[in-house]
C-alpha atoms as a PDB file:
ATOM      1  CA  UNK A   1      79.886  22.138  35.617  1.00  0.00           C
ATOM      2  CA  UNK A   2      81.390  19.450  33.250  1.00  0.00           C
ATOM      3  CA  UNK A   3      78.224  17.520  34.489  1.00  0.00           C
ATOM      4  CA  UNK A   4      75.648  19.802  34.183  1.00  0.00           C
ATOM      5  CA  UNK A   5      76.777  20.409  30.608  1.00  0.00           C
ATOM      6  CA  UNK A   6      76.929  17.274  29.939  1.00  0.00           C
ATOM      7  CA  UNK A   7      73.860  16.379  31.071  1.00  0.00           C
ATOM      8  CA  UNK A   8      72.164  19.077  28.660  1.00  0.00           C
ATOM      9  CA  UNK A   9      73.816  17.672  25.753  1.00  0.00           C
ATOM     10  CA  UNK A  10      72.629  14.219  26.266  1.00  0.00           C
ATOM     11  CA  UNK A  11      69.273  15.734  27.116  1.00  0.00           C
ATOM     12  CA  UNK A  12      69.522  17.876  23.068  1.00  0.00           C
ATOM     13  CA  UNK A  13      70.317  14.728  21.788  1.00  0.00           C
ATOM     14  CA  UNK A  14      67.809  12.596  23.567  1.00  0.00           C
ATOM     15  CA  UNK A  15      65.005  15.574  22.292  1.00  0.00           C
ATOM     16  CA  UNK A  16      66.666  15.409  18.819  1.00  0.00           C
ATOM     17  CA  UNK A  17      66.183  11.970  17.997  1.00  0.00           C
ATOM     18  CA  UNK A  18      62.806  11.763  19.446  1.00  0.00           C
ATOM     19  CA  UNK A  19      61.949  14.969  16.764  1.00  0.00           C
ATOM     20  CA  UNK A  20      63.594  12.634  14.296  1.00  0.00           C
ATOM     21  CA  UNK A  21      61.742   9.541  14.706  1.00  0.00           C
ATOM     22  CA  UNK A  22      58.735  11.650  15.184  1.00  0.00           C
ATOM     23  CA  UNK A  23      59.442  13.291  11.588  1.00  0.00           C
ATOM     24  CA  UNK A  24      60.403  10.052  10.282  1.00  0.00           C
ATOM     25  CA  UNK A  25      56.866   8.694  11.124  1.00  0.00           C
ATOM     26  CA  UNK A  26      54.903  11.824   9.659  1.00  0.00           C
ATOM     27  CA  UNK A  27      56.809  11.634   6.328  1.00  0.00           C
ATOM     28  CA  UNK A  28      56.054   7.917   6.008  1.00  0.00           C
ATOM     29  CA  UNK A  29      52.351   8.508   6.517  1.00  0.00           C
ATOM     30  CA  UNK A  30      52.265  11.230   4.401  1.00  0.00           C
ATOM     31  CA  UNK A  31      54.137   9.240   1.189  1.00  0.00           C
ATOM     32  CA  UNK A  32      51.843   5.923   2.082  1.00  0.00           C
ATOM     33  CA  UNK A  33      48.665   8.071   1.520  1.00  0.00           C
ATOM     34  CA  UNK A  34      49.697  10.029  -1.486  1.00  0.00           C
ATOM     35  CA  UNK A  35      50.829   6.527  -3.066  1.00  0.00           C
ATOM     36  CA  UNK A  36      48.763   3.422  -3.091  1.00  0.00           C
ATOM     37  CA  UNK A  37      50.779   0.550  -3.248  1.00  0.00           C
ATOM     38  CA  UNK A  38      50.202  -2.170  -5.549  1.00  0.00           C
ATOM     39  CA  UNK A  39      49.972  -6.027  -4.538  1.00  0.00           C
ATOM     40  CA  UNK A  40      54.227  -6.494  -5.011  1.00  0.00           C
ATOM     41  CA  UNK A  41      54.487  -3.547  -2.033  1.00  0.00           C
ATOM     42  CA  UNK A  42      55.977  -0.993  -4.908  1.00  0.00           C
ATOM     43  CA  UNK A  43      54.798   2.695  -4.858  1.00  0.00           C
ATOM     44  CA  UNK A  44      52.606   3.003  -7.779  1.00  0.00           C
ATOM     45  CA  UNK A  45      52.341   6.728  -9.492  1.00  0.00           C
ATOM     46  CA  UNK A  46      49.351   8.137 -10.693  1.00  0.00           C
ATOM     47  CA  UNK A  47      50.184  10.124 -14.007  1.00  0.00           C
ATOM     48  CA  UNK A  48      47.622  10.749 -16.873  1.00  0.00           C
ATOM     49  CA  UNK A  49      48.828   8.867 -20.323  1.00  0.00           C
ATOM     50  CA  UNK A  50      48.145  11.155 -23.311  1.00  0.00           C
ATOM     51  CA  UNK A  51      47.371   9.187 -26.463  1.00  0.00           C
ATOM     52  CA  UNK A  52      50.198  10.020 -29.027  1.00  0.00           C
ATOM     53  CA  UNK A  53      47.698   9.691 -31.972  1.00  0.00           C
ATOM     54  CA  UNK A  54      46.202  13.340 -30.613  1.00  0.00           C
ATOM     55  CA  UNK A  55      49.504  14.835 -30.763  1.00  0.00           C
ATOM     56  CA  UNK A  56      49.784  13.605 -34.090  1.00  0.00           C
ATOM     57  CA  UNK A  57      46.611  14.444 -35.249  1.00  0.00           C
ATOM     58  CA  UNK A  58      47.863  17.887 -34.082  1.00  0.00           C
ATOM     59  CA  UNK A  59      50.614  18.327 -35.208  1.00  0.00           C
ATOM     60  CA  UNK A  60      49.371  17.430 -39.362  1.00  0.00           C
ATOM     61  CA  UNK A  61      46.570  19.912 -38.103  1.00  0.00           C
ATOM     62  CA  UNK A  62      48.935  22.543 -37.401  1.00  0.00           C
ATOM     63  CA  UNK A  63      50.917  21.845 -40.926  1.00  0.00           C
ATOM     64  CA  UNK A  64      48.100  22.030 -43.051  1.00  0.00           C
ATOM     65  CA  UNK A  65      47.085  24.971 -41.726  1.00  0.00           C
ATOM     66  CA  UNK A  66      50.703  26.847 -41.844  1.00  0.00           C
ATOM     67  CA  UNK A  67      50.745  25.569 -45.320  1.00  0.00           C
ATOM     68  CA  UNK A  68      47.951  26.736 -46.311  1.00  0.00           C
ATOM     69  CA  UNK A  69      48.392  30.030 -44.879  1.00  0.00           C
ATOM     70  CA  UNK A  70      52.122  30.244 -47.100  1.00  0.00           C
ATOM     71  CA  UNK A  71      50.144  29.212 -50.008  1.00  0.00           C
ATOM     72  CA  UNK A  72      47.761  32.295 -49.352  1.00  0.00           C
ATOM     73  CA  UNK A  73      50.239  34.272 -48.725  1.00  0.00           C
ATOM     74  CA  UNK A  74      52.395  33.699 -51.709  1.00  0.00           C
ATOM     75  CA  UNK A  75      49.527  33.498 -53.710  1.00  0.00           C
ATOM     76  CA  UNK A  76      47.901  36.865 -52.970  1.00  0.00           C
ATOM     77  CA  UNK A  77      51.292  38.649 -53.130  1.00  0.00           C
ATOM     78  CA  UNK A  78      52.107  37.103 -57.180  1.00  0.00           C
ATOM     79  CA  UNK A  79      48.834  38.527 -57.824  1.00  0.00           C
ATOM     80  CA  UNK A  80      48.979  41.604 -56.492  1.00  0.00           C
ATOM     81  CA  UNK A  81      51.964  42.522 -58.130  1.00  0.00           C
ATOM     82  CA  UNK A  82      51.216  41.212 -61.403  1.00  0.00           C
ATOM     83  CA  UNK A  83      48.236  43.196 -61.166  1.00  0.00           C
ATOM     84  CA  UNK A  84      50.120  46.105 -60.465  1.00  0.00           C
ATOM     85  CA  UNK A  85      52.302  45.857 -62.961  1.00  0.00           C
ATOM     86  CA  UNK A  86      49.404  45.283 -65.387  1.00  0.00           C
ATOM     87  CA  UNK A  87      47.937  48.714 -64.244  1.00  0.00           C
ATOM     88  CA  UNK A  88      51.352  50.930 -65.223  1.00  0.00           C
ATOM     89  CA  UNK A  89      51.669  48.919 -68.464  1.00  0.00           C
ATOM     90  CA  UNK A  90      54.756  46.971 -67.557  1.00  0.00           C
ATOM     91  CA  UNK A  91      53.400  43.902 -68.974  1.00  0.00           C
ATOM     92  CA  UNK A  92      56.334  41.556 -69.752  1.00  0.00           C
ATOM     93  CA  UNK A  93      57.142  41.702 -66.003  1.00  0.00           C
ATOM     94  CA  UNK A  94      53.451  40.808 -65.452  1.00  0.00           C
ATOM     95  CA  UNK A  95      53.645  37.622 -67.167  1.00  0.00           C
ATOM     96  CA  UNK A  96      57.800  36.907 -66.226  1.00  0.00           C
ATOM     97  CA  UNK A  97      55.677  37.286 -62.460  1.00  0.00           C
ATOM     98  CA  UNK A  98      52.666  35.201 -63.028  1.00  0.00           C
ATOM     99  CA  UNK A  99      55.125  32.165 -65.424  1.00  0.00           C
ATOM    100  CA  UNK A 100      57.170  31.934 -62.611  1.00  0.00           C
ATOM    101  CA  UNK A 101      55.038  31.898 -60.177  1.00  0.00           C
ATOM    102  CA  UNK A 102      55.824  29.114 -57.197  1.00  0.00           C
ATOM    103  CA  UNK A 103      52.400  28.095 -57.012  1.00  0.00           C
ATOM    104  CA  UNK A 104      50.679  26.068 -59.187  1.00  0.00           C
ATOM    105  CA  UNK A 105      47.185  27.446 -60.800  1.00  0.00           C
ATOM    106  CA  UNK A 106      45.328  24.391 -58.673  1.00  0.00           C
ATOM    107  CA  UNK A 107      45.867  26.192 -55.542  1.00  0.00           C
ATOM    108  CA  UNK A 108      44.463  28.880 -56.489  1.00  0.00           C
ATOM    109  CA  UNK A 109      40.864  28.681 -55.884  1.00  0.00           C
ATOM    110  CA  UNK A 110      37.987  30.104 -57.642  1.00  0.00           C
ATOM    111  CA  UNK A 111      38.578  33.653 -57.270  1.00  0.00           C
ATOM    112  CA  UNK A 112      38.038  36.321 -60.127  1.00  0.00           C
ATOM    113  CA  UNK A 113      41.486  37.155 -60.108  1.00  0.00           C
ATOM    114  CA  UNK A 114      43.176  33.883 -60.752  1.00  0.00           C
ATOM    115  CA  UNK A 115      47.236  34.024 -62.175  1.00  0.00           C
ATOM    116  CA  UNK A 116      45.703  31.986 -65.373  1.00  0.00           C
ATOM    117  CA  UNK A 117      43.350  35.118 -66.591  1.00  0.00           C
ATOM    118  CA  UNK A 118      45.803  37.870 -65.536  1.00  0.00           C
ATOM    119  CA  UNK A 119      48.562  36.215 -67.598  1.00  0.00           C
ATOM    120  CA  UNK A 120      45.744  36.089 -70.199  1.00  0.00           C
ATOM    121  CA  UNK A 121      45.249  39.647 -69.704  1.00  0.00           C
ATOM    122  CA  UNK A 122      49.444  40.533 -69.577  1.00  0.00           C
ATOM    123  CA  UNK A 123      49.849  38.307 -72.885  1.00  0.00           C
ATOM    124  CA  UNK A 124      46.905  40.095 -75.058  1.00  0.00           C
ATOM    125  CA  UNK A 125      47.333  43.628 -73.705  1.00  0.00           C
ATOM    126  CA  UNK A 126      51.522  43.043 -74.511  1.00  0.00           C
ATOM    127  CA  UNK A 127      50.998  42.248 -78.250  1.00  0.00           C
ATOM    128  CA  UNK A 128      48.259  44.627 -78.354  1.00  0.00           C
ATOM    129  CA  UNK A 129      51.454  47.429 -77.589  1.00  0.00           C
ATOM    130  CA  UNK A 130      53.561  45.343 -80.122  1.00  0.00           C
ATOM    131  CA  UNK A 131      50.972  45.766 -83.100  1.00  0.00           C
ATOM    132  CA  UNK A 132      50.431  49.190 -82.453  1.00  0.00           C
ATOM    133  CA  UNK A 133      54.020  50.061 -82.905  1.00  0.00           C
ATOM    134  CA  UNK A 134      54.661  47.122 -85.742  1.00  0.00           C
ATOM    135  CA  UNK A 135      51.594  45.464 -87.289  1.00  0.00           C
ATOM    136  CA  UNK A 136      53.962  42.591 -88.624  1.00  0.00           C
ATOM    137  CA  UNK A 137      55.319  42.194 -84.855  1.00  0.00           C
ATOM    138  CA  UNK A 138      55.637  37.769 -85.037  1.00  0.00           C
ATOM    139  CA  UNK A 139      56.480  37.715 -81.279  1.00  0.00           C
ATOM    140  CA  UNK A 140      52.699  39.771 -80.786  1.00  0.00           C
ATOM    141  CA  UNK A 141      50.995  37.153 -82.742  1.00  0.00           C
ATOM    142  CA  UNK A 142      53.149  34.376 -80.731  1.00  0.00           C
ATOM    143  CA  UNK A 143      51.720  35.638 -77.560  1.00  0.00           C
ATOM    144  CA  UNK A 144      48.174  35.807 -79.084  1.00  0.00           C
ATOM    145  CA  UNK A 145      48.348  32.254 -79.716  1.00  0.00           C
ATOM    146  CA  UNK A 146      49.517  31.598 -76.317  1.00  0.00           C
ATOM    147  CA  UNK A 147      46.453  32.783 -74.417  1.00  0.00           C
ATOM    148  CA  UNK A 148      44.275  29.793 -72.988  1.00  0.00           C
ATOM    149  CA  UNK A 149      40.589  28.916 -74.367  1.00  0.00           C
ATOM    150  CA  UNK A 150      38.348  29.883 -71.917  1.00  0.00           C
ATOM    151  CA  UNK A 151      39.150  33.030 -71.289  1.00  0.00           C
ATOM    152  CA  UNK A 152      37.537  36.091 -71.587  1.00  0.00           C
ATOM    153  CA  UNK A 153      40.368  37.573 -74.028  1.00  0.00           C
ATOM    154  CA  UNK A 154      40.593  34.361 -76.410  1.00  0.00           C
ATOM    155  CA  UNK A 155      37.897  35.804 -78.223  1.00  0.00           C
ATOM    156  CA  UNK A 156      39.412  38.943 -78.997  1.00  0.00           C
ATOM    157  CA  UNK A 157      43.059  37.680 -79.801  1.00  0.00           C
ATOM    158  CA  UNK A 158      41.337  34.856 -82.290  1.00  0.00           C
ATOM    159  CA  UNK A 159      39.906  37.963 -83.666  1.00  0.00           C
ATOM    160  CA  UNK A 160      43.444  39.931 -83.896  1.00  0.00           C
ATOM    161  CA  UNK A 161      44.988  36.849 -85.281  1.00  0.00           C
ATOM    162  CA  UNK A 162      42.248  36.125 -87.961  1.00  0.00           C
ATOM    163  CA  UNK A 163      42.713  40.139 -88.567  1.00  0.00           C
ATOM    164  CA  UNK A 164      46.080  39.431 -88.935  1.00  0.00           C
ATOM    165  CA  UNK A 165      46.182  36.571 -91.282  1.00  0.00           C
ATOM    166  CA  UNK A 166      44.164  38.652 -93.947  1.00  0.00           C
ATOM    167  CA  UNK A 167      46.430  40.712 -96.198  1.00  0.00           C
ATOM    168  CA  UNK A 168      45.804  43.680 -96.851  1.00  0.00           C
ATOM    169  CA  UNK A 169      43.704  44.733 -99.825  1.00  0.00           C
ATOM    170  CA  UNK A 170      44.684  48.535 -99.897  1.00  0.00           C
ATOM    171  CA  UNK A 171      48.186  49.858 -99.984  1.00  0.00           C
ATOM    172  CA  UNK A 172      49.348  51.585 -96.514  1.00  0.00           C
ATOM    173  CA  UNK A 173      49.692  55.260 -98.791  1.00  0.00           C
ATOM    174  CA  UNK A 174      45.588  55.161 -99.749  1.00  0.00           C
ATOM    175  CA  UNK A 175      45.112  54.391 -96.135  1.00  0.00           C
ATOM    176  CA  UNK A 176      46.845  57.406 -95.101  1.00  0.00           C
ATOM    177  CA  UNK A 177      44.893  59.339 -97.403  1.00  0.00           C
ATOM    178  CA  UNK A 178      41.948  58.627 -96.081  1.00  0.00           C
ATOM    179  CA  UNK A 179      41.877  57.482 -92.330  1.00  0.00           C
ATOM    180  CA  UNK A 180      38.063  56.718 -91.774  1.00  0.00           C
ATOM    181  CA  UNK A 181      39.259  53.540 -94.441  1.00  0.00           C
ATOM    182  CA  UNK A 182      41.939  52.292 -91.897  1.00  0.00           C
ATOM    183  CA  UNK A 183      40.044  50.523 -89.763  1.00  0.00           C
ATOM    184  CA  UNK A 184      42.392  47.225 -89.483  1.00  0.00           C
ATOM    185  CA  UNK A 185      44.752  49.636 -87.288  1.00  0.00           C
ATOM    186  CA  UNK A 186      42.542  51.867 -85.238  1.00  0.00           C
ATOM    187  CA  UNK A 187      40.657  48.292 -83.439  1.00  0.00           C
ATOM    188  CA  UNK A 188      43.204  46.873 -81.591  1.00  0.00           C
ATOM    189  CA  UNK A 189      43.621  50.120 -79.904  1.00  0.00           C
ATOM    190  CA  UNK A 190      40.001  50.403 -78.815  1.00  0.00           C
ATOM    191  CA  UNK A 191      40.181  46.749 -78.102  1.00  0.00           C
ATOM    192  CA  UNK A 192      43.293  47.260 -75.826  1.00  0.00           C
ATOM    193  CA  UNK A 193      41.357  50.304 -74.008  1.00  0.00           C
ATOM    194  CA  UNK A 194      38.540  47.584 -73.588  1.00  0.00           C
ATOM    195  CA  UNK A 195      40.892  45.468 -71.793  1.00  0.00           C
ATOM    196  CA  UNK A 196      42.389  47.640 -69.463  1.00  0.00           C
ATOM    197  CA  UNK A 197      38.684  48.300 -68.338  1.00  0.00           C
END
């Protein structure tokens, strides 16, 4: 019995390391096709070299873009809310929005609404409210002088401020008397309802 057993296990083992050797030869075929060799006998991989200049270029692509989404972004957002604000008559936190405002005016295209003509707009519609409740008002005429040539209310606050420099021929008790002669203090009202338009 001790025999016949063994025999089987030197027959196993003879099987097993013919299965080995035949594996052992398969395996080596299969890795000398898939890799050429070069002239020292070393394998030699085949791998595709991506340039790094595209992955560069990419990469400043993709920043520029992101930026100038942020700068869009930010952008429309100051706007909108100064406009807002313009529209319920908050003014003075129209123009605190719009002077500090993160982005600088040259990013901000050629678009009607621009932060440089709605701080215009905040600055002259604000002292408009001042010299209707105090014609004298210096901080009104400050902000009149602060609005930028070029704009479409420069015009009309050189007007107030010429207005404003005139004294007054009539004394304020004749005016009352007769209100068709007050004229100096019924304009800047009509001129303010211009603006809002």
């Amino acid at each position: 019995m001790d025999s016949e057993t063994s025999d089987t296990k030197e027959h196993v083992s003879a099987m097993d390391k013919i299965a080995d050797s035949f594996l052992a030869e398969v395996e080596a075929k299969e890795n000398a096709t898939a890799e050429p060799t070069n002239q020292n006998g070393k394998t030699q991989q085949k791998t595709y070299k991506h340039p790094m200049a595209v992955d560069i270029l990419l990469a400043l692509g993709l920043l520029f873009a992101m930026a100038g989404l942020t700068v869009s972004f930010v952008k429309g957002l100051t706007t909108h809310s100064a406009k807002t604000n313009i529209m319920q008559g908050n003014y003075k936190a129209a123009i605190g929005i719009l002077r500090s405002s993160p982005i600088p005016e040259f990013f901000g295209g050629t678009s009607a609404d621009n932060s440089e003509d709605l701080l215009n707009q905040a600055l002259y519609l604000d002292a408009m409210t001042k010299l209707d409740a105090d014609r004298n008002d210096q901080t009104a005429v400050q902000e009149l002088a602060k609005i930028s040539s070029g704009s479409r209310f420069y015009d009309l606050a050189q007007d107030q401020l010429r207005q404003l420099a005139q004294p007054e021929a009539r004394p304020a008790e004749s005016n009352l008397d007769n209100p068709s002669l007050d004229k100096s203090t019924q304009e800047p009202t009509s001129e303010k309802e211009a603006a809002n338009q």
